[in-house]
PDB file of N, CA and C in Angstrom:
ATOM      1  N   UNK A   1     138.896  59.281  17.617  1.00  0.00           N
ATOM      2  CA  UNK A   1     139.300  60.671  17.700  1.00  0.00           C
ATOM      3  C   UNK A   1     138.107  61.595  17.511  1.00  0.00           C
ATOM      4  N   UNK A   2     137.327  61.189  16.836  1.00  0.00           N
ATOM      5  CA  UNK A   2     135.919  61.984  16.309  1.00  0.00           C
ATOM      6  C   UNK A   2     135.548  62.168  17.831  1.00  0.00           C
ATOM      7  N   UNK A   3     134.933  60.627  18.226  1.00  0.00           N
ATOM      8  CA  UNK A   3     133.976  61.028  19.561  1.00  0.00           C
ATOM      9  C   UNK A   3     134.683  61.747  20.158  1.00  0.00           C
ATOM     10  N   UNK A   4     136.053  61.840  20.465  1.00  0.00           N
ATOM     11  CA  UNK A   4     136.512  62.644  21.507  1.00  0.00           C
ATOM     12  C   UNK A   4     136.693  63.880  21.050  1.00  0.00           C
ATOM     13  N   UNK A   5     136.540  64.471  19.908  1.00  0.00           N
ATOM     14  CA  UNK A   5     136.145  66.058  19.787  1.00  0.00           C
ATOM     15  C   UNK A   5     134.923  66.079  19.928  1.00  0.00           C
ATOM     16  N   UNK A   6     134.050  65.442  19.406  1.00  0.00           N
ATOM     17  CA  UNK A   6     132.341  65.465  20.151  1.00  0.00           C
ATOM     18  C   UNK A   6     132.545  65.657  21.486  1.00  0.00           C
ATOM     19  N   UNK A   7     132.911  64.905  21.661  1.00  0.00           N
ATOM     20  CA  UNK A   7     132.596  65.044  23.752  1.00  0.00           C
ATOM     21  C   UNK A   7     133.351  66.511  24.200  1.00  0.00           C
ATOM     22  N   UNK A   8     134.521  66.789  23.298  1.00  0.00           N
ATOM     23  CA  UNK A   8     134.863  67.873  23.959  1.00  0.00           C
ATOM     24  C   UNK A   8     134.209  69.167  23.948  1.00  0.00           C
ATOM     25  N   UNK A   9     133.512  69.198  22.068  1.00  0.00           N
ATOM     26  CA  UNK A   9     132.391  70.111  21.803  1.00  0.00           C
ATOM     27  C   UNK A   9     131.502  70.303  22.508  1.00  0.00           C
ATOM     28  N   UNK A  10     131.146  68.825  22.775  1.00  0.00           N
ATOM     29  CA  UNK A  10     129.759  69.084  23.922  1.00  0.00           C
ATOM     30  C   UNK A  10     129.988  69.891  24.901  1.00  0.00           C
ATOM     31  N   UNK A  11     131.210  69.275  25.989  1.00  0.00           N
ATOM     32  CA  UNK A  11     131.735  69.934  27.156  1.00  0.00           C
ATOM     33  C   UNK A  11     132.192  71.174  26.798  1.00  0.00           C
ATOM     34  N   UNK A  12     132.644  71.894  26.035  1.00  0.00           N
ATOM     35  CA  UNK A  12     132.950  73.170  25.760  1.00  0.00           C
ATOM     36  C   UNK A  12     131.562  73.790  25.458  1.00  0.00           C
ATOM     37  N   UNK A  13     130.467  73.483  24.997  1.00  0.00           N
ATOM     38  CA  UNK A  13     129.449  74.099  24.682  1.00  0.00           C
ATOM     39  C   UNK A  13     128.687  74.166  26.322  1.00  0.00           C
ATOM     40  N   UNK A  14     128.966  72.995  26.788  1.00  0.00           N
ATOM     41  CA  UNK A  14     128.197  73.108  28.376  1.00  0.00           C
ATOM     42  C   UNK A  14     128.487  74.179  28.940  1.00  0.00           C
ATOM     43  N   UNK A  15     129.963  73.871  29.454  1.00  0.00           N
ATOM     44  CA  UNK A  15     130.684  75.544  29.993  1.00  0.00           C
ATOM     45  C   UNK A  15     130.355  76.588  29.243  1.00  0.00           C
ATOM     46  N   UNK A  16     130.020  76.976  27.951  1.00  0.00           N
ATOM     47  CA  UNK A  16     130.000  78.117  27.885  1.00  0.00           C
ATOM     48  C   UNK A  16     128.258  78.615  28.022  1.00  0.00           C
ATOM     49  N   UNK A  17     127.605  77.460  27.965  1.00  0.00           N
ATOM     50  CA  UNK A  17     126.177  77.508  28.699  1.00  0.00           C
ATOM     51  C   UNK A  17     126.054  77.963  30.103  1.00  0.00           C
ATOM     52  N   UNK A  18     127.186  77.175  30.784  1.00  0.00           N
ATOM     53  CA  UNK A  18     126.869  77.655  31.961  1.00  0.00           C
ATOM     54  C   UNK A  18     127.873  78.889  32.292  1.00  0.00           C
ATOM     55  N   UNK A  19     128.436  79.269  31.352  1.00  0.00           N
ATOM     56  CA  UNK A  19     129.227  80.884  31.561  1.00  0.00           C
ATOM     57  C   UNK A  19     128.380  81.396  31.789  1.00  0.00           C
ATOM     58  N   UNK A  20     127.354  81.143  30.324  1.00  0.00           N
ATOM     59  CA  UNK A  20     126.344  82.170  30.089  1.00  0.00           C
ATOM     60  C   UNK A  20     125.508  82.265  31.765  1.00  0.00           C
ATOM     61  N   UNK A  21     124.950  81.264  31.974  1.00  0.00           N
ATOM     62  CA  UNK A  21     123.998  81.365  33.060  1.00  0.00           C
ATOM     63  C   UNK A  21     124.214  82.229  33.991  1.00  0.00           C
ATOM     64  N   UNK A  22     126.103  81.891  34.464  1.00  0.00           N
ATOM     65  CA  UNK A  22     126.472  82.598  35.588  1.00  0.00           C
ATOM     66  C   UNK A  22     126.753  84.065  35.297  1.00  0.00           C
ATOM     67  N   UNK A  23     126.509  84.395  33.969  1.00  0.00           N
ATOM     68  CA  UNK A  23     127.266  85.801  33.899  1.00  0.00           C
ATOM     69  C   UNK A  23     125.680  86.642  33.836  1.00  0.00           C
ATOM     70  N   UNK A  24     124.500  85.637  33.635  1.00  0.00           N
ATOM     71  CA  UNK A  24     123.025  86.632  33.989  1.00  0.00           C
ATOM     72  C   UNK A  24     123.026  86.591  35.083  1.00  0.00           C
ATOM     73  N   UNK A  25     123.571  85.693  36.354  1.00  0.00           N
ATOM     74  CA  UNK A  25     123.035  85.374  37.613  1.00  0.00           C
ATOM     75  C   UNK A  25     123.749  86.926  38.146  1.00  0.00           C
ATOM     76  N   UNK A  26     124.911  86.982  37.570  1.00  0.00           N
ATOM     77  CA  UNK A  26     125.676  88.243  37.684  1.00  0.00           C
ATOM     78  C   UNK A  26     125.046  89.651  38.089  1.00  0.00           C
ATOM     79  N   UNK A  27     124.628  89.151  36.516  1.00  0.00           N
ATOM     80  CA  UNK A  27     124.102  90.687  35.461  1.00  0.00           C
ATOM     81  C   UNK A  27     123.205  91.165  37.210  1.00  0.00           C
ATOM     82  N   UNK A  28     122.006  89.821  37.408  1.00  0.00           N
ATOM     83  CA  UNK A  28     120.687  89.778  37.704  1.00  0.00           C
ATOM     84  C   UNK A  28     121.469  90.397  39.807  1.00  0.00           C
ATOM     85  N   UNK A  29     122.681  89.882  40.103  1.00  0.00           N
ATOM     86  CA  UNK A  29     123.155  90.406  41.259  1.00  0.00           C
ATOM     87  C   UNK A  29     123.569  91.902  41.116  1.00  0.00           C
ATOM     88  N   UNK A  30     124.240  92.373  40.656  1.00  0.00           N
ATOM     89  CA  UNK A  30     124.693  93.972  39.911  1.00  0.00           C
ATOM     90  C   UNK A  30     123.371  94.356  39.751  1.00  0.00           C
ATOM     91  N   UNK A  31     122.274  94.093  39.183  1.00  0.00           N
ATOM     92  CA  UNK A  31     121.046  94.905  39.384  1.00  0.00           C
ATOM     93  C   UNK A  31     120.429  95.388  40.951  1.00  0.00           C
ATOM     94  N   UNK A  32     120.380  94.229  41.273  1.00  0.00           N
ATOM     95  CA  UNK A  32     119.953  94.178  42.822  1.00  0.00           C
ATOM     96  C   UNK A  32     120.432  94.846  43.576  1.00  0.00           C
ATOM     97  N   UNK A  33     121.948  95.226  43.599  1.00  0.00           N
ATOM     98  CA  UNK A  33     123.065  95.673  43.998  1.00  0.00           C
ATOM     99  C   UNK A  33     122.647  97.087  43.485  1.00  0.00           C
ATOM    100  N   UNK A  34     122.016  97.217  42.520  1.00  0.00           N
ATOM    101  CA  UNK A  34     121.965  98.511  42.556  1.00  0.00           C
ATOM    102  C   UNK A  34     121.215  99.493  43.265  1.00  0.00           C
ATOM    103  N   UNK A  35     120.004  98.618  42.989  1.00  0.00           N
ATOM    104  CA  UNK A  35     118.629  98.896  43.466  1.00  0.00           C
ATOM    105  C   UNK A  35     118.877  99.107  44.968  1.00  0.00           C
ATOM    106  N   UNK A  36     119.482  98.385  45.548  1.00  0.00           N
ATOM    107  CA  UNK A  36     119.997  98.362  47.302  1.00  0.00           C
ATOM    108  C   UNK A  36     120.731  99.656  47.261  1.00  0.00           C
ATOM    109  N   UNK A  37     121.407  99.851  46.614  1.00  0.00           N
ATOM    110  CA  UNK A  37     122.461 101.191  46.262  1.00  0.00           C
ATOM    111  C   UNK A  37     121.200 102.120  46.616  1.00  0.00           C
ATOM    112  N   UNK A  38     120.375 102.367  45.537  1.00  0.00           N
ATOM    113  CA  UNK A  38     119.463 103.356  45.121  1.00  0.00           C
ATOM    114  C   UNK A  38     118.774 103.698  46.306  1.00  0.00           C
ATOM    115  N   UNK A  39     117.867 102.640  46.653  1.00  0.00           N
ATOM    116  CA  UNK A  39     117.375 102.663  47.906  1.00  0.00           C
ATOM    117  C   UNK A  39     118.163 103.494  49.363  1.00  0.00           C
ATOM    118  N   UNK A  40     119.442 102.903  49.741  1.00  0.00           N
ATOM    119  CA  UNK A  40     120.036 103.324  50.413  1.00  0.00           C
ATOM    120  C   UNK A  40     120.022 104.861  50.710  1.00  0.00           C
ATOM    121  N   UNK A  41     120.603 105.195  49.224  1.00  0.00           N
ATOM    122  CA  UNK A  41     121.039 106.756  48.820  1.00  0.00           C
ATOM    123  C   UNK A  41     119.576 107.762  49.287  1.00  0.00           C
ATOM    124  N   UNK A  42     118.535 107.002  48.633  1.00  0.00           N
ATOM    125  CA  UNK A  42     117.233 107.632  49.142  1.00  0.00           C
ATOM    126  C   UNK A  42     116.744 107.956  50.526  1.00  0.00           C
ATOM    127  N   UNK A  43     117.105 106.782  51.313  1.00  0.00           N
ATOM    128  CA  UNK A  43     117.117 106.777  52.536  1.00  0.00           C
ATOM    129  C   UNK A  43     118.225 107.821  53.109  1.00  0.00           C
ATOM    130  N   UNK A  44     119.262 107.754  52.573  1.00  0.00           N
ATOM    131  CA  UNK A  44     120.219 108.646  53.362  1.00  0.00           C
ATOM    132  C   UNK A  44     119.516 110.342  53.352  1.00  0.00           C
ATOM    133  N   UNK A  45     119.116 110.837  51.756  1.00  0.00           N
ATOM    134  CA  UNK A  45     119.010 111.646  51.738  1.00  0.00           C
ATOM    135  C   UNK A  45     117.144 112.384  52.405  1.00  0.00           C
ATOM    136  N   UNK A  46     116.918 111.331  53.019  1.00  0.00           N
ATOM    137  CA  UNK A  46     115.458 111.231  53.558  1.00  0.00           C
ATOM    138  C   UNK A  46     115.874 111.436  55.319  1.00  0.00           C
ATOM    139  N   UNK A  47     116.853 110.766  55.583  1.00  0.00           N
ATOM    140  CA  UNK A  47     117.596 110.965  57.093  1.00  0.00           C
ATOM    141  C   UNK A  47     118.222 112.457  56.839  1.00  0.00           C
ATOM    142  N   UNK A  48     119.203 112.977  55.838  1.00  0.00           N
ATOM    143  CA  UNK A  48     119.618 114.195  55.625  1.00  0.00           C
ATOM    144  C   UNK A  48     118.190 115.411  55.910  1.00  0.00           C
ATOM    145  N   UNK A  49     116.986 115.134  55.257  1.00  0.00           N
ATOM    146  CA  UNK A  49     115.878 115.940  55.195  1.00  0.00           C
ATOM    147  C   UNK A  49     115.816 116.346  56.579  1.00  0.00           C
ATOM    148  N   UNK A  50     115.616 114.945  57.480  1.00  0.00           N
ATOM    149  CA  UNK A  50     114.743 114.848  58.478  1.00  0.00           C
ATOM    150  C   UNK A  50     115.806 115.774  59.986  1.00  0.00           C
ATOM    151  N   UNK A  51     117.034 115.772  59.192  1.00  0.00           N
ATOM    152  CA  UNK A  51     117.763 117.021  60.429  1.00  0.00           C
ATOM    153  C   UNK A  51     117.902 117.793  59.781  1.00  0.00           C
ATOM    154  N   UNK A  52     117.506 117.854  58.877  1.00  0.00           N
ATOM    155  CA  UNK A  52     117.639 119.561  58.434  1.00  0.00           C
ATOM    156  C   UNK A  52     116.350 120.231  59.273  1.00  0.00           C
ATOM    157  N   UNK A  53     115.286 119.606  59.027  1.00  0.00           N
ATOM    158  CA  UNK A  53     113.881 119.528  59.792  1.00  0.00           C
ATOM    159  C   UNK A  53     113.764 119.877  60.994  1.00  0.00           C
ATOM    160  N   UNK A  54     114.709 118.896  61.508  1.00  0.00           N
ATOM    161  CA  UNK A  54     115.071 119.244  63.283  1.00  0.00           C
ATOM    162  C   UNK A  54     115.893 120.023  63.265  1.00  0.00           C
ATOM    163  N   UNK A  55     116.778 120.474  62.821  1.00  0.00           N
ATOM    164  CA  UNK A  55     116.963 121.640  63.030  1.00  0.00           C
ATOM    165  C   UNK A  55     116.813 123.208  63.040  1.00  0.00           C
ATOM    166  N   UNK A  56     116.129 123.121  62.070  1.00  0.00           N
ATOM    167  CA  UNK A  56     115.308 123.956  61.789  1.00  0.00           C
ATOM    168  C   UNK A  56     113.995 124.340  62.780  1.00  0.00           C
ATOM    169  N   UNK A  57     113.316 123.190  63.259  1.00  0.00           N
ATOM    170  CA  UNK A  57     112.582 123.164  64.501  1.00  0.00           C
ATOM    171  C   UNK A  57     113.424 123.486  65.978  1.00  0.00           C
ATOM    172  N   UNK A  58     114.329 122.905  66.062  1.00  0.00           N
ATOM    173  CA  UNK A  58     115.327 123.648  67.299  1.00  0.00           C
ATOM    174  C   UNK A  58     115.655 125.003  67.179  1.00  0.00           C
ATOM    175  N   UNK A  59     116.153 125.458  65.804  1.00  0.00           N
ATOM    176  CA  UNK A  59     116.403 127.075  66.013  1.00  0.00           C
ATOM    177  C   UNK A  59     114.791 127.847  66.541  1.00  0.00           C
ATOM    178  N   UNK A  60     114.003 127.325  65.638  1.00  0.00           N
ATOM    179  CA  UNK A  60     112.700 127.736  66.099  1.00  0.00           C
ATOM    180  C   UNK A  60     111.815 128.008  67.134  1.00  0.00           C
ATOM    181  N   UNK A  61     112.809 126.740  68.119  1.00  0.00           N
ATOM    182  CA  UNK A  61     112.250 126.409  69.862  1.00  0.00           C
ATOM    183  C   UNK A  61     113.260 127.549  70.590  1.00  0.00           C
ATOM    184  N   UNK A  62     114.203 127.444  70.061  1.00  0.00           N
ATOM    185  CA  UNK A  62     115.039 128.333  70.517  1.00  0.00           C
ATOM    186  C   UNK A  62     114.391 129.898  70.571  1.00  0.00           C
ATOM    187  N   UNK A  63     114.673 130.391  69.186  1.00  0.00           N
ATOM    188  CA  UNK A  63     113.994 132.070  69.388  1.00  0.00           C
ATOM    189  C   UNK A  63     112.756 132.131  69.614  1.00  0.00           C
ATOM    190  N   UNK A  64     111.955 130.969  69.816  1.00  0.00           N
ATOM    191  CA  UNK A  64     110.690 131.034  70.818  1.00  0.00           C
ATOM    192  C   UNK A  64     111.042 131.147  72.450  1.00  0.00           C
ATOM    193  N   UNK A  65     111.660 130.660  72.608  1.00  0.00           N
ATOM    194  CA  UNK A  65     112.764 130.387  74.044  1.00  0.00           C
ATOM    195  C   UNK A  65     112.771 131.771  74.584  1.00  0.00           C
ATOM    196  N   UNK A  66     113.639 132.390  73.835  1.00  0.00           N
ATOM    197  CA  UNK A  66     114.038 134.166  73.674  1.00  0.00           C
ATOM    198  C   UNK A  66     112.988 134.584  73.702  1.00  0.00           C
ATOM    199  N   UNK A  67     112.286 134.743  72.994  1.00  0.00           N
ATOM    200  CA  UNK A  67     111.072 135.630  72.856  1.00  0.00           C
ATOM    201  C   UNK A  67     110.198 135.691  74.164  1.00  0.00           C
ATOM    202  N   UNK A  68     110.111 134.479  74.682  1.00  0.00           N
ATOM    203  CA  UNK A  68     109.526 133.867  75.809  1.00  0.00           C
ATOM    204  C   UNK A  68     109.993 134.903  76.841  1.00  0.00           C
ATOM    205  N   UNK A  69     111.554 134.250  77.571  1.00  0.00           N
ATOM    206  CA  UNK A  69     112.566 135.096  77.948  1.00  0.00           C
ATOM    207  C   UNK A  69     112.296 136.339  78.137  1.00  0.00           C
ATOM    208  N   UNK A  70     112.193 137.261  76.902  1.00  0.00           N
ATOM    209  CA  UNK A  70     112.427 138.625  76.664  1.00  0.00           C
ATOM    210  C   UNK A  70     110.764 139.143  77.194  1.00  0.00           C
ATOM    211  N   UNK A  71     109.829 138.724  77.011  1.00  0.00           N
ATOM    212  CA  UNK A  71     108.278 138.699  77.434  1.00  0.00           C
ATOM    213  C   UNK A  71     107.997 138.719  79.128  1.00  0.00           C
ATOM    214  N   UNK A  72     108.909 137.937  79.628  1.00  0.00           N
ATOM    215  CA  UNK A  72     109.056 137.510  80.778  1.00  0.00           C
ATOM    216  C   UNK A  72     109.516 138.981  81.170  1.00  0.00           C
ATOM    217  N   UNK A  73     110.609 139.343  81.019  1.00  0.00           N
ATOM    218  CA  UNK A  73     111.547 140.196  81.611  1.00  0.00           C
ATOM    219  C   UNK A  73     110.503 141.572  81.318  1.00  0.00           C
ATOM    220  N   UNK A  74     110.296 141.577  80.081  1.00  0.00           N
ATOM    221  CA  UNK A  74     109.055 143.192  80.236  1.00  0.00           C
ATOM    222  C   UNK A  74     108.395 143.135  81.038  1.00  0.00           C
ATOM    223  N   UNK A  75     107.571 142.000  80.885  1.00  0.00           N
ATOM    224  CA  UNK A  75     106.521 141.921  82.279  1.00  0.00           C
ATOM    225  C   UNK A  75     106.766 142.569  83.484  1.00  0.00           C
ATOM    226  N   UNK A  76     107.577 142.026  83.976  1.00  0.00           N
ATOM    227  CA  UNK A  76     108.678 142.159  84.983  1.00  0.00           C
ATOM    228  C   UNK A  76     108.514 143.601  84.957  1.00  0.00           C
ATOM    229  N   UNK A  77     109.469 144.281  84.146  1.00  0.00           N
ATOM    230  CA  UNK A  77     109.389 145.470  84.222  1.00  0.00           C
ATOM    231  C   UNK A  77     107.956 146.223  84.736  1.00  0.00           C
ATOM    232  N   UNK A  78     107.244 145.876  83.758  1.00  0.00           N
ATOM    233  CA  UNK A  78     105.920 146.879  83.799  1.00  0.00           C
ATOM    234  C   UNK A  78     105.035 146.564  85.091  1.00  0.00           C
ATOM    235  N   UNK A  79     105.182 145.452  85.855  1.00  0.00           N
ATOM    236  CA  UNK A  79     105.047 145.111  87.415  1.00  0.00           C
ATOM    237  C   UNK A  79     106.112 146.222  88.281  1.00  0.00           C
ATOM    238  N   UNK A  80     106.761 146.127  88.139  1.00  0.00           N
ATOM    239  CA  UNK A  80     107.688 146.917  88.502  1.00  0.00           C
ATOM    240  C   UNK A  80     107.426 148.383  88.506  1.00  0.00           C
ATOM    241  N   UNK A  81     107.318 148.921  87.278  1.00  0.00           N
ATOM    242  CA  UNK A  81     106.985 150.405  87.304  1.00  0.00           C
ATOM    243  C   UNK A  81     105.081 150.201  87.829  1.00  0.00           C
ATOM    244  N   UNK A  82     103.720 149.533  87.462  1.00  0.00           N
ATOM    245  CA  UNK A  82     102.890 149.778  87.876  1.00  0.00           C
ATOM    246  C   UNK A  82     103.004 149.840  89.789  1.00  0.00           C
ATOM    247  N   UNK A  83     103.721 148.604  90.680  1.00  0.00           N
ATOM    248  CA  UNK A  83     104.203 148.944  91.755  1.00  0.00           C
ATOM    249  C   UNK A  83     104.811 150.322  92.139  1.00  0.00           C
ATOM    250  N   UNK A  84     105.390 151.119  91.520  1.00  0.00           N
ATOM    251  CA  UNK A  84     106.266 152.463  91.978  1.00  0.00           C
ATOM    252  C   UNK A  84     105.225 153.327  91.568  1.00  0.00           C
ATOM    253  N   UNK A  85     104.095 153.631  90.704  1.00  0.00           N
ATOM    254  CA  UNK A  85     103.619 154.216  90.577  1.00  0.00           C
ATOM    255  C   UNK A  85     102.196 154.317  91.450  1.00  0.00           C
ATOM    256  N   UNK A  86     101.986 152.846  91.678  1.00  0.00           N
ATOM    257  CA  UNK A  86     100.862 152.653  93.396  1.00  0.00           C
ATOM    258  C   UNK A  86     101.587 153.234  94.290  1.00  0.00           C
ATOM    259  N   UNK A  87     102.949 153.423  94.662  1.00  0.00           N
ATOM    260  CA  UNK A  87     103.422 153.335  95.941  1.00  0.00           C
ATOM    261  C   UNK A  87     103.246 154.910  96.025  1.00  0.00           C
ATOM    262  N   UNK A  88     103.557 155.937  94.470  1.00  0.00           N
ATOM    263  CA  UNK A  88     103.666 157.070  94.456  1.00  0.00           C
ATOM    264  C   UNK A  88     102.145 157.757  94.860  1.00  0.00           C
ATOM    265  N   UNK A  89     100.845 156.992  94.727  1.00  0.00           N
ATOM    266  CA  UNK A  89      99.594 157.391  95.014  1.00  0.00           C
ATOM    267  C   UNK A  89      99.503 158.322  96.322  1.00  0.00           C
ATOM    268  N   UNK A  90      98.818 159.094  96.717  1.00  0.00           N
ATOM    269  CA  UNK A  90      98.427 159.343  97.839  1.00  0.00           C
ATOM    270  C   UNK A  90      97.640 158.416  99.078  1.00  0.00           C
ATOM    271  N   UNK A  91      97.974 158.535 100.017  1.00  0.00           N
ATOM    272  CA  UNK A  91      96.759 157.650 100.475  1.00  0.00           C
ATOM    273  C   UNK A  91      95.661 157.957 100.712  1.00  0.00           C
ATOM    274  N   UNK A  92      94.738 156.931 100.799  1.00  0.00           N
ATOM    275  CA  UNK A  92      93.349 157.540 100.563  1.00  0.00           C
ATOM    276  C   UNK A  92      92.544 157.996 102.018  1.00  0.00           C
ATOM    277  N   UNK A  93      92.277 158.934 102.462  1.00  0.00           N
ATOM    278  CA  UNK A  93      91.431 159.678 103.474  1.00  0.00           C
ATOM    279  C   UNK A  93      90.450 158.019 104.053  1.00  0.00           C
TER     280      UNK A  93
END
């Protein structure tokens, strides 16, 4: 009867050896798991940056666009009136 609570001690002490092991292998996965977490989140908020960025550069291309546009069209104009004001010249002798 002895040996066989020995043996069971033993075997109960094994398992809870190897509880232990599996519950660091755990611990040591939940870390990793986190770190992947962490990482991730960083990355997301590094992709979040990077359109805020572009967008910010598109509005930018944009009212350059306009500005462009609006540059264009004066031009225009002031071709326009320097033409009417040649045409108004006299001609020359």
């Amino acid at each position: 009867m002895e040996h066989e609570t020995s043996s069971l001690e033993h075997e109960t002490s094994r398992l809870e050896h190897e509880t232990s092991s599996l519950e660091l292998g755990t611990s040591r996965l939940e870390h990793k798991t986190s770190r992947l977490e962490l990482g991730t989140s960083s990355s997301e908020l590094g992709n979040s940056r990077l359109e805020l960025a572009t967008s910010g550069l598109e509005l930018e291309t944009s009212r350059l666009e306009h500005e462009t546009s609006s540059l264009e069209h004066e031009t225009s104009s002031l071709v326009m009136v320097q033409l009417h004001f040649f045409h108004q010249l006299p001609a020359s002798p």
